[in-house]
Protein backbone atom coordinates (compact mmCIF):
# COMPACT_ATOMS: atom_id res chain seq x y z
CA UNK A 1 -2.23 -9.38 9.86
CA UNK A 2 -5.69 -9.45 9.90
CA UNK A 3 -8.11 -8.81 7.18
CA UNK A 4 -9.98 -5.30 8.22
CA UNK A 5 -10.81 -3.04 5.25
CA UNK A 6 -7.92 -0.88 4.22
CA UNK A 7 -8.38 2.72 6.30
CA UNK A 8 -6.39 4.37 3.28
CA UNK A 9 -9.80 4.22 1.79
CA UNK A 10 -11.68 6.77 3.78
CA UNK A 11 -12.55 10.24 2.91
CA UNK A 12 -9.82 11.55 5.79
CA UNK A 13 -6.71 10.05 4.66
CA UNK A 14 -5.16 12.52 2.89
CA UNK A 15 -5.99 15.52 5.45
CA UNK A 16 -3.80 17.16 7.90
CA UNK A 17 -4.33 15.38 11.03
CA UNK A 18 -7.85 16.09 13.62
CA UNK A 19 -5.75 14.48 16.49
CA UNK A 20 -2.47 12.97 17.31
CA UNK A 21 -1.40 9.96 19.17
CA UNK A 22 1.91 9.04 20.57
CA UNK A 23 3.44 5.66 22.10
CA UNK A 24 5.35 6.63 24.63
CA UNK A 25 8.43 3.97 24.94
CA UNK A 26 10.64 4.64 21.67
CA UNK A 27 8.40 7.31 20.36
CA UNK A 28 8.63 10.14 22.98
CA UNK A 29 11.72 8.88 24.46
CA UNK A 30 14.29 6.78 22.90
CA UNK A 31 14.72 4.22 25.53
CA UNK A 32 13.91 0.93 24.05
CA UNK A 33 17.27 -0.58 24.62
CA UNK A 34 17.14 0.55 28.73
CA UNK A 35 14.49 -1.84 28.58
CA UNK A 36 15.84 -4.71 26.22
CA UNK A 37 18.64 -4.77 28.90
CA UNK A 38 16.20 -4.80 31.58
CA UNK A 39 14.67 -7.83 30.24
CA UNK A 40 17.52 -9.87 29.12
CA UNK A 41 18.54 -9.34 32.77
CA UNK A 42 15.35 -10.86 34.05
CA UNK A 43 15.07 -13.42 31.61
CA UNK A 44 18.83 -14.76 32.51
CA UNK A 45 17.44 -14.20 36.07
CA UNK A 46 14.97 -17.03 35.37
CA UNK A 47 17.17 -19.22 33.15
CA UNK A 48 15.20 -18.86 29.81
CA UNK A 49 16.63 -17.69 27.10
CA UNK A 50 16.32 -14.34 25.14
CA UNK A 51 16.67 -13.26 22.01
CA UNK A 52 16.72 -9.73 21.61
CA UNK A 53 15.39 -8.75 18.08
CA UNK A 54 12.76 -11.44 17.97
CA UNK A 55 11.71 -10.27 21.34
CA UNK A 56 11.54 -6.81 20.59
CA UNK A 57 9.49 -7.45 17.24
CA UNK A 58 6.95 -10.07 19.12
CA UNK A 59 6.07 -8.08 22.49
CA UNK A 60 6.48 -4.32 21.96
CA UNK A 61 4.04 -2.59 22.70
CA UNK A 62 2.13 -5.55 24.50
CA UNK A 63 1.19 -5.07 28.95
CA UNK A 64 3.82 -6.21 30.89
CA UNK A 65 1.69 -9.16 32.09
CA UNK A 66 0.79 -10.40 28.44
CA UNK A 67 4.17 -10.68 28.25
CA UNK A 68 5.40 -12.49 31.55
CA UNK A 69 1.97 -14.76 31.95
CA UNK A 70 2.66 -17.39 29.25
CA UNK A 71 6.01 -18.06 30.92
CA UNK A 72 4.43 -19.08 34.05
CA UNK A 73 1.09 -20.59 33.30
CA UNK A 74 0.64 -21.90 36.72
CA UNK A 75 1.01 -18.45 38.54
CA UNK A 76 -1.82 -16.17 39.71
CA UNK A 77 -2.23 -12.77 38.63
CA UNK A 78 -0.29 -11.26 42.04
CA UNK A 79 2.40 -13.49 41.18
CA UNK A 80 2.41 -12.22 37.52
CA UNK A 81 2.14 -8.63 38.60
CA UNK A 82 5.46 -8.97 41.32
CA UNK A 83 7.75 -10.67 37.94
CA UNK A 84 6.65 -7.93 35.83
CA UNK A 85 7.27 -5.34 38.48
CA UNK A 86 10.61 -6.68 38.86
CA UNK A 87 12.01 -6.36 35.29
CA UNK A 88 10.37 -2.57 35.38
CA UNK A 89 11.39 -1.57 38.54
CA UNK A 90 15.32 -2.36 36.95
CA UNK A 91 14.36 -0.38 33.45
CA UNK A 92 13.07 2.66 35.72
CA UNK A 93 16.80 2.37 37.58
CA UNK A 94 18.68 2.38 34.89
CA UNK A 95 16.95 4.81 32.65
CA UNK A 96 16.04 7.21 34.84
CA UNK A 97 18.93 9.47 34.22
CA UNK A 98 18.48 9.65 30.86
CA UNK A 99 15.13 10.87 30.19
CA UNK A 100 15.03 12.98 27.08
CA UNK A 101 12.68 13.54 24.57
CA UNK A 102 12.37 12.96 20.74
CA UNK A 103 14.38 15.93 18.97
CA UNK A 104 11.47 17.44 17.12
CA UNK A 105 8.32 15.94 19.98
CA UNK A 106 8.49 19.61 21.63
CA UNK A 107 8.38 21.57 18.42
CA UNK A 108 5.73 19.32 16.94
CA UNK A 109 3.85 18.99 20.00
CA UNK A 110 4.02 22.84 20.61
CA UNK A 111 2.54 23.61 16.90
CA UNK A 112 -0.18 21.16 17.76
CA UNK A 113 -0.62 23.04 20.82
CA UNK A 114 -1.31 26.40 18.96
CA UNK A 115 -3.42 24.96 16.00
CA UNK A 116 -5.89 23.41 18.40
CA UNK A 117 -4.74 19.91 17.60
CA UNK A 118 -5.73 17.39 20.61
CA UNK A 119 -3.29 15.37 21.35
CA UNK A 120 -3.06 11.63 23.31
CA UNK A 121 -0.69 9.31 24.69
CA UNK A 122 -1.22 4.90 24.06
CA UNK A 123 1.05 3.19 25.60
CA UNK A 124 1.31 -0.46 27.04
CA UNK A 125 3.27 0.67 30.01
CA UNK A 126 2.76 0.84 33.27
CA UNK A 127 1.68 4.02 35.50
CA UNK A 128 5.21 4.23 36.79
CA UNK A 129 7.03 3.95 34.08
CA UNK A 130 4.76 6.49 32.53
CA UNK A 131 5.41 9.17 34.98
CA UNK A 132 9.36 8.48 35.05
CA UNK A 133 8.73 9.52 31.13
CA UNK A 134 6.01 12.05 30.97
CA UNK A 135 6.63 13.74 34.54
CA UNK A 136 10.13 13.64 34.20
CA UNK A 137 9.84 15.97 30.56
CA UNK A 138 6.85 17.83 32.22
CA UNK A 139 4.42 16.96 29.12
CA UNK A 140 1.50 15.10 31.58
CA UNK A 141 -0.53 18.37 31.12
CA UNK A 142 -0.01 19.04 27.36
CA UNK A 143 -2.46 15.48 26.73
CA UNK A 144 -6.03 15.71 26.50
CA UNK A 145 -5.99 11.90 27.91
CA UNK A 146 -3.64 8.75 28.56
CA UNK A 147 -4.49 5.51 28.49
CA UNK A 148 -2.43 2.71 28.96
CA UNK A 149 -3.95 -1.54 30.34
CA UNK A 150 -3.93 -0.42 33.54
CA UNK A 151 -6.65 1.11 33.21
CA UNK A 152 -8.72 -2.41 31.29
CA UNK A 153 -7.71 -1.69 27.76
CA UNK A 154 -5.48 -4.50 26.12
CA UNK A 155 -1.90 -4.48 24.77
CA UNK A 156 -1.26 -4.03 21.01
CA UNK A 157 -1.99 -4.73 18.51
CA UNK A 158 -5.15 -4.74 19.77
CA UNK A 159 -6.80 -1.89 19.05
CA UNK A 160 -8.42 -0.58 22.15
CA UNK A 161 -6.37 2.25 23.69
CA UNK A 162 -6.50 3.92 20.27
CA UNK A 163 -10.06 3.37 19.47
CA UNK A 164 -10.29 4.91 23.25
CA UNK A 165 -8.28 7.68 22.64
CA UNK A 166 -10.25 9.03 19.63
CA UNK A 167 -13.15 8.23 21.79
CA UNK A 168 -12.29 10.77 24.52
CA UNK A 169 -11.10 13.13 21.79
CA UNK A 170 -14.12 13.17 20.48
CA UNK A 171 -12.55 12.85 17.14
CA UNK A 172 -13.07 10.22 14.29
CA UNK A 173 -10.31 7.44 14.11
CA UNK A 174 -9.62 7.72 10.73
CA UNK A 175 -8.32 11.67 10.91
CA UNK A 176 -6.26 10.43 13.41
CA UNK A 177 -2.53 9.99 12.97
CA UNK A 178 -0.19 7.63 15.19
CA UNK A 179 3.23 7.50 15.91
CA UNK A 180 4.81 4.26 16.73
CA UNK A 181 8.22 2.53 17.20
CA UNK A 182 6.68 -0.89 16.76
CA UNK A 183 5.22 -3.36 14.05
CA UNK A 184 2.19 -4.42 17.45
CA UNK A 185 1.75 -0.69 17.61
CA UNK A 186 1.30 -0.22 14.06
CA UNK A 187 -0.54 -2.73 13.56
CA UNK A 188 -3.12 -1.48 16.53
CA UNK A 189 -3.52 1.98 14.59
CA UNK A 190 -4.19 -0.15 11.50
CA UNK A 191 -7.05 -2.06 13.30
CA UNK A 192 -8.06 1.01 14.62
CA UNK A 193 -8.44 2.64 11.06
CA UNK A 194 -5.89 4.99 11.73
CA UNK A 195 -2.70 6.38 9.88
CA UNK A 196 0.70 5.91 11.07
CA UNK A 197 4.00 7.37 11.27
CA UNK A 198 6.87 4.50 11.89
CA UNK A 199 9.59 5.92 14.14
CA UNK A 200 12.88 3.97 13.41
CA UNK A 201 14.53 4.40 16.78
CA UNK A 202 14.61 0.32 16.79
CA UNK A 203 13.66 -1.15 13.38
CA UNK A 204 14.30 0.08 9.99
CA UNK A 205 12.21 1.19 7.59
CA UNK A 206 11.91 -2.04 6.18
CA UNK A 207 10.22 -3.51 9.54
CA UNK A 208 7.16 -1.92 8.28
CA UNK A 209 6.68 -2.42 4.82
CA UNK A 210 4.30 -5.08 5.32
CA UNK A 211 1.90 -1.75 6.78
CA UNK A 212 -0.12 0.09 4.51
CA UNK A 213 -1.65 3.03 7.12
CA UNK A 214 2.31 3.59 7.69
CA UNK A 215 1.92 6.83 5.37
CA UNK A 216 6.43 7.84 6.68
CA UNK A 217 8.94 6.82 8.54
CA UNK A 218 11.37 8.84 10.61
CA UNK A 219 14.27 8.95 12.69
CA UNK A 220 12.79 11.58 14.30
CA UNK A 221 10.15 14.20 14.48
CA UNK A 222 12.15 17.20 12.88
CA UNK A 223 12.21 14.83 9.72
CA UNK A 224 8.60 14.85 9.73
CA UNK A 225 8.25 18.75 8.86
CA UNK A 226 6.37 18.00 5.02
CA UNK A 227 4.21 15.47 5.85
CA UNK A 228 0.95 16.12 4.61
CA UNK A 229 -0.86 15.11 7.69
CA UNK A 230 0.82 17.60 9.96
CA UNK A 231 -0.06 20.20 7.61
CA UNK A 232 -2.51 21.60 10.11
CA UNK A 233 -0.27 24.96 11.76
């Protein structure tokens, strides 16, 4: 972890939330393990090995090519692009009849909605993969903005699609609140200066300890109903 002040020290902390900002894979949509599988597969598909929890914990959350380009340092960039496209064109195959959101994300995001609450996606994947998700639910239009590396921004935990975000919200970082599946993602609000919520559709609780913008951790979103930060309906 780096050394950044703490955020928990600004005025905002404590305040219902000015803006919200959702990952998309394990956040909106529980489909993590679609794309574990799909990577194993590819991995085995190029003899190297694969370990699924350390993977999980080291890349979520990262662009597909940050991920595939130290495995082949000689290639160039169209060559990284077609491996990556590879494993996601499998993930979008085998998830793509299971697209379902969050219980809780519609309530939450409807409430949000009403109180004037903007509201942003962040998320390291790919334009495809984030229309299978956010197309698929119909939720594109309820954004103010989306912003994923396609678009120049780096993975996490770098903190640029965040800072972005709040950028084209037009809303300080620090009374915004993230949710994540990820210790990268967290880790990006907390460079960022923002809160976050830890959604344990992978890890448990325990995964984020080491966090301290995580101000809960939930299953879900309907678990999520007293947190003082979504205090704002």
């Amino acid at each position: 972890m780096t050394t950044e002040p703490n955020p928990s020290s600004t005025k905002a902390w404590d305040q219902p939330a000015g803006a919200l900002i959702f990952d998309m894979d394990g956040t909106i949509v529980d489909n993590m393990r679609f794309h574990d599988d799909a990577w194993e597969n590819w991995h085995r598909a190029h003899g190297l090995p694969f370990d699924r929890p350390a993977f999980f914990r080291t890349t979520a959350g990262m662009a597909v090519g940050e991920i595939v380009g130290p495995y082949f340092p000689g290639a160039s960039p169209d060559e990284i692009a077609r491996l990556g496209e590879a494993k996601e064109a499998l993930y979008r195959e085998t998830y793509r009849p299971h697209v379902t959101p969050l219980p809780g994300l519609l309530p939450l995001m409807a409430r949000a909605r009403s109180c004037g609450v903007p509201m942003a996606v962040a998320s390291a994947a790919p334009p495809e993969n984030i229309a299978l998700v956010l197309d698929t639910l119909g939720l594109r239009a309820e954004f103010a903005t989306i912003i994923s590396p396609s678009q120049g921004f780096r993975g996490k935990p770098h903190p640029d699609m965040f800072v972005e975000a709040a950028r084209r919200m037009g809303v300080a970082p620090e009374t915004c609140l993230v949710f994540e599946d990820a210790p990268n993602g967290v880790e990006a609000a907390r460079r960022a200066g923002m809160r976050a919520v830890a959604m344990l559709t992978m890890l448990g609780a325990e995964g984020f300890a080491a966090y301290d913008n995580v101000v809960a951790s939930a299953t879900d979103f309907n678990a999520l109903d007293r947190l003082p930060a979504l205090r704002f309906g």
